[in-house]
PDB file of N, CA and C in Angstrom:
ATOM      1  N   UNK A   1      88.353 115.404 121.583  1.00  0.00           N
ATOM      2  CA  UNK A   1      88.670 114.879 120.268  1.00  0.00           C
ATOM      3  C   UNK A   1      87.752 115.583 119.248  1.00  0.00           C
ATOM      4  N   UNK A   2      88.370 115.735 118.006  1.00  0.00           N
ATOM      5  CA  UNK A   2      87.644 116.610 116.992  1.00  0.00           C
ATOM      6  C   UNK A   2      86.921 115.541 116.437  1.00  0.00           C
ATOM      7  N   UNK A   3      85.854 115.987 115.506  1.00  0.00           N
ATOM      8  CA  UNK A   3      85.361 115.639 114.722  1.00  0.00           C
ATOM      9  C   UNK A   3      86.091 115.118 113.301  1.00  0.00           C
ATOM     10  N   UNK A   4      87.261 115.859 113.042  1.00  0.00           N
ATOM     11  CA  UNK A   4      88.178 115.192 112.154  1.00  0.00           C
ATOM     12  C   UNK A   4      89.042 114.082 112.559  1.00  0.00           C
ATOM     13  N   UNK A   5      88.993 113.994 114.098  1.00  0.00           N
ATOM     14  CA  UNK A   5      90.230 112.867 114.857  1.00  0.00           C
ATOM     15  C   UNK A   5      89.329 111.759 115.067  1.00  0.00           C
ATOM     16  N   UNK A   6      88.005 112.205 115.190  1.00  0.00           N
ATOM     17  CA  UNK A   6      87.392 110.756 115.307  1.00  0.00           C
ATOM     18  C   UNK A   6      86.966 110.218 113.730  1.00  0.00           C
ATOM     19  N   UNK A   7      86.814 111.042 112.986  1.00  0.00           N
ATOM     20  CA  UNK A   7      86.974 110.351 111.279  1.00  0.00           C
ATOM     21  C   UNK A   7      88.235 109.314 111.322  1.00  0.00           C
ATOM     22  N   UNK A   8      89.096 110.118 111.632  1.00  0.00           N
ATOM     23  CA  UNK A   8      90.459 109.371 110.720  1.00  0.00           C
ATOM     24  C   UNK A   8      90.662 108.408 111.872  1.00  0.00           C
ATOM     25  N   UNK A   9      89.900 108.330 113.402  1.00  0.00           N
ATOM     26  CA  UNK A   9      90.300 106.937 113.781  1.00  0.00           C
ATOM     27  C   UNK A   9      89.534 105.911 113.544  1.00  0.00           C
ATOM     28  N   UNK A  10      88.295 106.209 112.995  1.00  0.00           N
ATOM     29  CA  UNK A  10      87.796 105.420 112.571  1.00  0.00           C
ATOM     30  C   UNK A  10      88.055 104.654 111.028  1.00  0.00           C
ATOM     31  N   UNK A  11      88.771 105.653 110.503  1.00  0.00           N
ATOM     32  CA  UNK A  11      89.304 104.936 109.317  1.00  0.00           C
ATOM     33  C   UNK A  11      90.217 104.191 109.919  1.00  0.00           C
ATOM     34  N   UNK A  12      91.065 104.348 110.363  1.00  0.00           N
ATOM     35  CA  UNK A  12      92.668 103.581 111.050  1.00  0.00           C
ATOM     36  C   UNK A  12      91.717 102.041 111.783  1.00  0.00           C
ATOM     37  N   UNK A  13      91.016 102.537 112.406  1.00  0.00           N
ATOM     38  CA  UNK A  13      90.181 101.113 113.046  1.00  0.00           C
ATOM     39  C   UNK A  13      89.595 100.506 111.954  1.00  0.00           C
ATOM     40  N   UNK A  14      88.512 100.504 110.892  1.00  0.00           N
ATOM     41  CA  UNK A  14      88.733 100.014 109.675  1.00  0.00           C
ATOM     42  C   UNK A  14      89.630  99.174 108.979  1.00  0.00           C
ATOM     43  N   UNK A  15      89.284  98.154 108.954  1.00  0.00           N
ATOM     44  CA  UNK A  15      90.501  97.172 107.678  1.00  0.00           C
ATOM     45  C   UNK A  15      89.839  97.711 106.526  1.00  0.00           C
ATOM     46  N   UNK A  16      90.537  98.135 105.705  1.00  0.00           N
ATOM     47  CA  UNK A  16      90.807  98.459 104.089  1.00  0.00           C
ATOM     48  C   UNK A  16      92.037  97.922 103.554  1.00  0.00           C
ATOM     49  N   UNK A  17      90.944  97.664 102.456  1.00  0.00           N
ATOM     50  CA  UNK A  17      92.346  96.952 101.575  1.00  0.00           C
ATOM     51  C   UNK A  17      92.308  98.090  99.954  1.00  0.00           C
ATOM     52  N   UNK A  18      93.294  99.145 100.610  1.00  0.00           N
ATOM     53  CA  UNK A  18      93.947 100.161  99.394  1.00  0.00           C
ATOM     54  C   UNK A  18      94.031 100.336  98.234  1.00  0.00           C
ATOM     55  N   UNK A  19      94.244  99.035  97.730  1.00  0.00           N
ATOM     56  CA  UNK A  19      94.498  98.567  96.422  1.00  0.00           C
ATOM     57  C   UNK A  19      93.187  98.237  95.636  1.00  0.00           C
ATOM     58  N   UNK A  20      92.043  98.017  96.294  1.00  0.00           N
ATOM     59  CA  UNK A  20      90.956  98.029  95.421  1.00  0.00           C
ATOM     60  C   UNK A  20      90.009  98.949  95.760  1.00  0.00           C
ATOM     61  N   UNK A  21      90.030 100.261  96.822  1.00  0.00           N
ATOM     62  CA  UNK A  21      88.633 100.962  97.124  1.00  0.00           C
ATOM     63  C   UNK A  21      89.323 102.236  97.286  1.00  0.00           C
ATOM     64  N   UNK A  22      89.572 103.290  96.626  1.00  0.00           N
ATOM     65  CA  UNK A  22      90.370 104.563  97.374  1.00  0.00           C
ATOM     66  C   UNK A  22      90.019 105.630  96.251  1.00  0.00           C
ATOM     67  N   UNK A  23      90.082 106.845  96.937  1.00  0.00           N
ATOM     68  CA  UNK A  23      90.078 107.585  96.275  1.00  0.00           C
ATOM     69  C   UNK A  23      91.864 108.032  95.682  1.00  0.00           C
ATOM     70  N   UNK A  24      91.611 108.223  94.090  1.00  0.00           N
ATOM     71  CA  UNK A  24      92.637 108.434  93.554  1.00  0.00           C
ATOM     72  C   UNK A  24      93.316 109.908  93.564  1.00  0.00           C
ATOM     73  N   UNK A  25      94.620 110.169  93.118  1.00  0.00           N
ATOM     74  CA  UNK A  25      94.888 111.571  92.710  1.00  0.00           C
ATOM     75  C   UNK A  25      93.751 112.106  92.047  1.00  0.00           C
ATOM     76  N   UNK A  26      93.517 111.833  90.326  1.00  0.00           N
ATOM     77  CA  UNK A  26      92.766 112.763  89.806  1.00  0.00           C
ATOM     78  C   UNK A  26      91.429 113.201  90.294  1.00  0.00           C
ATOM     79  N   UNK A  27      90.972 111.722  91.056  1.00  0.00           N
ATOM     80  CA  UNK A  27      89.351 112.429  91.559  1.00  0.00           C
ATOM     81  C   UNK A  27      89.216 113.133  92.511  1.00  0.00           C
ATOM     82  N   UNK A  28      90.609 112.975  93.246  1.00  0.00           N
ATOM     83  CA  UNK A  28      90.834 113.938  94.569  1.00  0.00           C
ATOM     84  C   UNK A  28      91.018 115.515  93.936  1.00  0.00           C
ATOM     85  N   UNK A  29      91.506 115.735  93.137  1.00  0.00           N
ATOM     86  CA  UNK A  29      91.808 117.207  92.599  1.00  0.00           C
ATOM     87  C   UNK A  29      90.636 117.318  91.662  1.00  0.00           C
ATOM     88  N   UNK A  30      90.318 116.622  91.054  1.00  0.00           N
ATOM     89  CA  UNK A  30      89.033 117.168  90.618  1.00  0.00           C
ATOM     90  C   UNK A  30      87.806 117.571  91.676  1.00  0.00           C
ATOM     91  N   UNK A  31      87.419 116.871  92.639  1.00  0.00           N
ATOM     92  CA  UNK A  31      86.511 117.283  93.827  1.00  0.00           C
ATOM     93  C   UNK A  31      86.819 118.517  94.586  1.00  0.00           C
ATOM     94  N   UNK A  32      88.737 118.659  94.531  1.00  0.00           N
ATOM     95  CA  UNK A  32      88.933 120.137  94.909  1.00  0.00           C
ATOM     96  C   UNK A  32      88.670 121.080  93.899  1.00  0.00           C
ATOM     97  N   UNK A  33      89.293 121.389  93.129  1.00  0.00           N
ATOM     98  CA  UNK A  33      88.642 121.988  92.083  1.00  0.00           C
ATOM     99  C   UNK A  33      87.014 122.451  92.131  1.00  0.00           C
ATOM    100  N   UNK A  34      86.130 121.235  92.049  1.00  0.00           N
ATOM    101  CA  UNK A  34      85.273 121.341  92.222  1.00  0.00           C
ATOM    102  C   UNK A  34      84.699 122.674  93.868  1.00  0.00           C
ATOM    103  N   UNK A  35      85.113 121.979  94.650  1.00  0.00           N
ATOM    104  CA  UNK A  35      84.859 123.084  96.029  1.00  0.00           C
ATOM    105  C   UNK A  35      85.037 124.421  95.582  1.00  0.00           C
ATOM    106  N   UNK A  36      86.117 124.764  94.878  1.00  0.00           N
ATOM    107  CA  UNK A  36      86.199 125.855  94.426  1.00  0.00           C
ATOM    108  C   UNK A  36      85.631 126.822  93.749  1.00  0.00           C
ATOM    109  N   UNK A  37      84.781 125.794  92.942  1.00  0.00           N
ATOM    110  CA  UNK A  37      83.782 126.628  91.963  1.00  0.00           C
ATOM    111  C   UNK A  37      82.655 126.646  92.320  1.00  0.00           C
ATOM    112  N   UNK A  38      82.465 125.315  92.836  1.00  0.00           N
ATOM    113  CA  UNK A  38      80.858 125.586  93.793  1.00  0.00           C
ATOM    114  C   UNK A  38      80.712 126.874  94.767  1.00  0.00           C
ATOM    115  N   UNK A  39      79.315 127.263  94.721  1.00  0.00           N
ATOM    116  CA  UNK A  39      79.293 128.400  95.705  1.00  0.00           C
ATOM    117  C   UNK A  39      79.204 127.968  97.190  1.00  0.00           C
ATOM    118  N   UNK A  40      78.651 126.338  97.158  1.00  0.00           N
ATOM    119  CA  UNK A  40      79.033 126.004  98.523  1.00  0.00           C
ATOM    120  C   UNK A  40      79.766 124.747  98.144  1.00  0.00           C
ATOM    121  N   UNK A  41      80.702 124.925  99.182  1.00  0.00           N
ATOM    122  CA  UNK A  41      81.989 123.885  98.875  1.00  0.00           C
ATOM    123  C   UNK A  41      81.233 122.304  99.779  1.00  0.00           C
ATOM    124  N   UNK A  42      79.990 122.299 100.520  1.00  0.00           N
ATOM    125  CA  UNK A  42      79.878 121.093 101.206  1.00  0.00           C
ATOM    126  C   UNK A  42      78.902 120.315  99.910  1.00  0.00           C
ATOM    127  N   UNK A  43      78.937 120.879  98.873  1.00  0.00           N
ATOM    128  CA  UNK A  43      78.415 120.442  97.733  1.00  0.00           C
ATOM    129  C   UNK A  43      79.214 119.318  96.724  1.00  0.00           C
ATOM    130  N   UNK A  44      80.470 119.811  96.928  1.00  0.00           N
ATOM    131  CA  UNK A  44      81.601 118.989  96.805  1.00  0.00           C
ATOM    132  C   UNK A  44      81.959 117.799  97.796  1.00  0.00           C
ATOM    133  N   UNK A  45      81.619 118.190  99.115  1.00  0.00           N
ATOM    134  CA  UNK A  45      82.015 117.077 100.003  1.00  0.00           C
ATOM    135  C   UNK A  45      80.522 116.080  99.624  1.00  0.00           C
ATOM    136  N   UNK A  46      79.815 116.574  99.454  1.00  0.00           N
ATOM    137  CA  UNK A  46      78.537 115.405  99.701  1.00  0.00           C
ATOM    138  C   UNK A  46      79.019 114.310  98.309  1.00  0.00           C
ATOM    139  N   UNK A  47      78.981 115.163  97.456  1.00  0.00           N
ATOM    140  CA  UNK A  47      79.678 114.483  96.334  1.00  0.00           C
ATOM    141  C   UNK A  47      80.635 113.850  96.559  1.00  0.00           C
ATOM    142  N   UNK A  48      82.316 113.579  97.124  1.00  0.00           N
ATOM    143  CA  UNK A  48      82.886 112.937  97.352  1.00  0.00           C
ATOM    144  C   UNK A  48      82.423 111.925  98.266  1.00  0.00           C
ATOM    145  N   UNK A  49      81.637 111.655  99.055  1.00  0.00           N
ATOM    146  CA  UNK A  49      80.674 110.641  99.845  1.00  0.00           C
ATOM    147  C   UNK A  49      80.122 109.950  99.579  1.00  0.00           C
ATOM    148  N   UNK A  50      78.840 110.368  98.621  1.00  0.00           N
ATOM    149  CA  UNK A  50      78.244 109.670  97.700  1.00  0.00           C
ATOM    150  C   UNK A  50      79.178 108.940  96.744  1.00  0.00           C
ATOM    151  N   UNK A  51      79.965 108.973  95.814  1.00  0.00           N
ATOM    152  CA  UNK A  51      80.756 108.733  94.765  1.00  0.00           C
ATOM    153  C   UNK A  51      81.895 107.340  95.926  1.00  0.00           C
ATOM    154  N   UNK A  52      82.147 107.727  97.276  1.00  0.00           N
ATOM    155  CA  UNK A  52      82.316 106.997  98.134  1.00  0.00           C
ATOM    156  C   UNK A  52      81.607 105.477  98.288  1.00  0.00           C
ATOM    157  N   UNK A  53      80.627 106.210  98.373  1.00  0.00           N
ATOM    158  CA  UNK A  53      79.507 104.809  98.583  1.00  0.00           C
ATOM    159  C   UNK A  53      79.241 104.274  97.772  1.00  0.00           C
ATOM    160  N   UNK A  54      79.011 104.583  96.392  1.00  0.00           N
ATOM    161  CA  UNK A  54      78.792 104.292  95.498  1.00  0.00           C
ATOM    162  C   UNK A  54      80.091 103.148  95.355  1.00  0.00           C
ATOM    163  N   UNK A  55      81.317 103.433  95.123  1.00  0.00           N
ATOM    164  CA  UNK A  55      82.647 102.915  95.285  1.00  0.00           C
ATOM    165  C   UNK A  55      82.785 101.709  95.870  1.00  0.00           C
ATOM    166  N   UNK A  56      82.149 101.496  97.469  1.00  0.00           N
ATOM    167  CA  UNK A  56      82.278 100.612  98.309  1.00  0.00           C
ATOM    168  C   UNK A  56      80.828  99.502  97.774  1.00  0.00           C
ATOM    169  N   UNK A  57      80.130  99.998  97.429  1.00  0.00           N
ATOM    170  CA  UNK A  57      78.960  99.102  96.849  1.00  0.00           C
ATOM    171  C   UNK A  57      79.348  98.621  95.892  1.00  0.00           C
ATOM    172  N   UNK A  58      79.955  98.875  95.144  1.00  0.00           N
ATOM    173  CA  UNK A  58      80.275  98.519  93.910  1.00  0.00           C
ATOM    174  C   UNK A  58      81.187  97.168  93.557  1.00  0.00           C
ATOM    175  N   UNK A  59      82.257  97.892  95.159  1.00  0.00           N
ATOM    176  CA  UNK A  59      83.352  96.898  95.444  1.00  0.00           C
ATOM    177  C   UNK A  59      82.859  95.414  96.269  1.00  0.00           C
ATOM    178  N   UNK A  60      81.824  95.843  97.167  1.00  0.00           N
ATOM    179  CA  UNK A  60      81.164  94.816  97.658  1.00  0.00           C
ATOM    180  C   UNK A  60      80.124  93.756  97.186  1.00  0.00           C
ATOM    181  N   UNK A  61      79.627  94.370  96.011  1.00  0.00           N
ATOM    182  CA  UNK A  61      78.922  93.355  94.673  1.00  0.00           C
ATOM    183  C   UNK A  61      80.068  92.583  94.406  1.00  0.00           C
ATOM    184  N   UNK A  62      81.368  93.009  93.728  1.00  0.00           N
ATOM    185  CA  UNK A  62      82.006  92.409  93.547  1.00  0.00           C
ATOM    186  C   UNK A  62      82.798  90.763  94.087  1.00  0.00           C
ATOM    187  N   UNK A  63      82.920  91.580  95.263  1.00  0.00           N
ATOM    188  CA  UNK A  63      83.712  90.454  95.962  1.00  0.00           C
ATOM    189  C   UNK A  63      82.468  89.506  96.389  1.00  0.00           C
ATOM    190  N   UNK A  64      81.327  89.714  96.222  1.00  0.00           N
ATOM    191  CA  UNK A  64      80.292  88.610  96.545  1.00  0.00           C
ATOM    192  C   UNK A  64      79.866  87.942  95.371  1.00  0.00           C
ATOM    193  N   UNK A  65      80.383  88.187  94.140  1.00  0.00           N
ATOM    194  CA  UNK A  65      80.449  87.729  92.636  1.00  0.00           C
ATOM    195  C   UNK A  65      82.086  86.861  92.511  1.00  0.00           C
ATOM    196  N   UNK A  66      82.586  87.515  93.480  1.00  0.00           N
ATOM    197  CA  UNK A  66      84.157  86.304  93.311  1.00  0.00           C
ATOM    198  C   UNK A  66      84.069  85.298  94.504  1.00  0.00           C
TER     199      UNK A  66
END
């Protein structure tokens, strides 16, 4: 198993709920974009991770405020 097959089963094993934590179209093409211009493209991925976490923290303040 790859390293990409065990990502995405671990997302699939994951409950997410879609509608409030995801990455969107525009930030998805903007982060590509981004890879592109960076001279290293894992500069972009760390960034989509972070901005990730950031996301899920954000969402998880939340729902402990509702």
């Amino acid at each position: 198993m790859t390293e990409i097959e065990k990502m995405k089963r671990y997302i699939a094993r994951t409950k997410l709920d879609d509608s409030r934590y995801y990455l969107d179209l525009i930030e998805a093409i903007a982060i590509a974009k981004t890879a592109q211009t960076y001279d290293d493209a894992l500069d972009a991925v760390s960034l989509a991770f972070k901005y990730g976490q950031a996301k899920g923290y954000r969402a998880a303040k939340a729902e402990v405020r509702a």
